[in-house]
Protein backbone atom coordinates (compact mmCIF):
# COMPACT_ATOMS: atom_id res chain seq x y z
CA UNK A 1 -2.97 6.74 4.51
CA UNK A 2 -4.29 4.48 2.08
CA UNK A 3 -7.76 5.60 1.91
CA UNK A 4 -6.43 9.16 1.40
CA UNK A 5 -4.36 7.81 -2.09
CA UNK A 6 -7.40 6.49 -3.04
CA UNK A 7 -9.69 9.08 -2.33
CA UNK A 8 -6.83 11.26 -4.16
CA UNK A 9 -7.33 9.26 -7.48
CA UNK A 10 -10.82 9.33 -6.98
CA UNK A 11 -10.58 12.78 -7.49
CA UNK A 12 -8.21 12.80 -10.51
CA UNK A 13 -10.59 10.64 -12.17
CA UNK A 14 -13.87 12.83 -11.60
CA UNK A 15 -11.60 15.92 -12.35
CA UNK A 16 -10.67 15.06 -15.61
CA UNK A 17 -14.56 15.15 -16.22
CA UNK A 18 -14.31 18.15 -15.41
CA UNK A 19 -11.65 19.14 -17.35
CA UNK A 20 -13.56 18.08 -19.98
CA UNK A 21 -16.62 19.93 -19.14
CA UNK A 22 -19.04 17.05 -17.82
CA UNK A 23 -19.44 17.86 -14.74
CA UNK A 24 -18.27 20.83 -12.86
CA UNK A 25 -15.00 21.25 -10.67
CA UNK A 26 -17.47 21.92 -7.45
CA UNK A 27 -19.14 18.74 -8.23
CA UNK A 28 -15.85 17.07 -8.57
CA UNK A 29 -14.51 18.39 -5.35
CA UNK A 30 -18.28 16.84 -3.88
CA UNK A 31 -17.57 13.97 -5.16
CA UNK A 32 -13.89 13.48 -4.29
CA UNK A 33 -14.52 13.99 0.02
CA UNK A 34 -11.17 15.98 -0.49
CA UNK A 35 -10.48 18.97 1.89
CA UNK A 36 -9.60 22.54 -0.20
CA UNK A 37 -5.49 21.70 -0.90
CA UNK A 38 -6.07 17.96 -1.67
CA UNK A 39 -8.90 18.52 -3.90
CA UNK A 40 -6.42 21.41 -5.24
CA UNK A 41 -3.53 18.93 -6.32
CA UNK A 42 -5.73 16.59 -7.76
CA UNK A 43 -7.33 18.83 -10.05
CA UNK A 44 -4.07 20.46 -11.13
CA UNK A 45 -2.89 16.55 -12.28
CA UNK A 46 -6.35 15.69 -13.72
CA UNK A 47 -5.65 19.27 -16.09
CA UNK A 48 -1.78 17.38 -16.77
CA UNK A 49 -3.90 14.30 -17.58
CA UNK A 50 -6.79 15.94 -19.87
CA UNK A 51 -4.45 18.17 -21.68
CA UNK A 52 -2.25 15.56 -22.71
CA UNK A 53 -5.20 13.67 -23.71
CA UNK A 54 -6.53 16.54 -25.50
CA UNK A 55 -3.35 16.81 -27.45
CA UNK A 56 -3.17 13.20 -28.30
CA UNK A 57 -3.41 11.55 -32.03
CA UNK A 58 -5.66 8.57 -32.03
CA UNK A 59 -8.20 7.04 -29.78
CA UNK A 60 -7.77 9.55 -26.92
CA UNK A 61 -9.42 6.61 -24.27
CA UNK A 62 -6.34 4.79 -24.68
CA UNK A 63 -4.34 7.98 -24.22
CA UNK A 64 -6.60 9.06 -21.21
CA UNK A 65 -6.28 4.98 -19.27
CA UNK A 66 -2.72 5.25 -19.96
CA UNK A 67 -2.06 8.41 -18.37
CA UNK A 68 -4.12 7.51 -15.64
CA UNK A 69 -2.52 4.43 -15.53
CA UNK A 70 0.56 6.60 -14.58
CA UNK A 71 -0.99 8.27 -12.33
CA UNK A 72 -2.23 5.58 -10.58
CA UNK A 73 1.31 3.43 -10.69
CA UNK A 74 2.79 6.52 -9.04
CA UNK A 75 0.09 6.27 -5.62
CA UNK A 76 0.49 2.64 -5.52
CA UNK A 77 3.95 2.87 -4.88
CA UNK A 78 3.46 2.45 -1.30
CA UNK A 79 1.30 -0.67 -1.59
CA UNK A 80 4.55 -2.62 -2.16
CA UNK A 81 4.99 -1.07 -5.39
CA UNK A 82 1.78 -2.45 -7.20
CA UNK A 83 -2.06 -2.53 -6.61
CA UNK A 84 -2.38 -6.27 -7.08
């Protein structure tokens, strides 16, 4: 179960590349070892993530680490409610 979360924010992460047009969403689904729906879900939050980003007023990499921040405090949950 655990390697699935983190293969799941793997996938966010690369998908907000390309989001951002890096990299494209077939090499982000490579990347992220993610079967069709999985790979599906994270790309839908890594579009939440990069809009709101997008949006954003300021230095967008501290807008981008602390939505993804979020993201990440929501799949570590179930490692006794932290990573560390």
């Amino acid at each position: 179960m655990a390697k699935e979360k983190v293969k799941h924010l793997s996938a966010v992460f690369v998908s907000v590349f390309a989001h951002a047009g890096h990299i494209t969403k077939k090499e982000a689904k490579e990347m992220s070892g993610l079967d069709d729906a999985a790979f599906d879900k994270a790309y839908k939050k890594a579009g939440k993530i990069a809009d709101k980003v997008m949006k954003a007023e300021g230095n967008k990499m501290d807008k981008f680490l602390q939505h993804f921040g979020d993201e990440i405090d929501q799949f570590t949950k179930s490692f006794a409610g932290k990573l560390f």
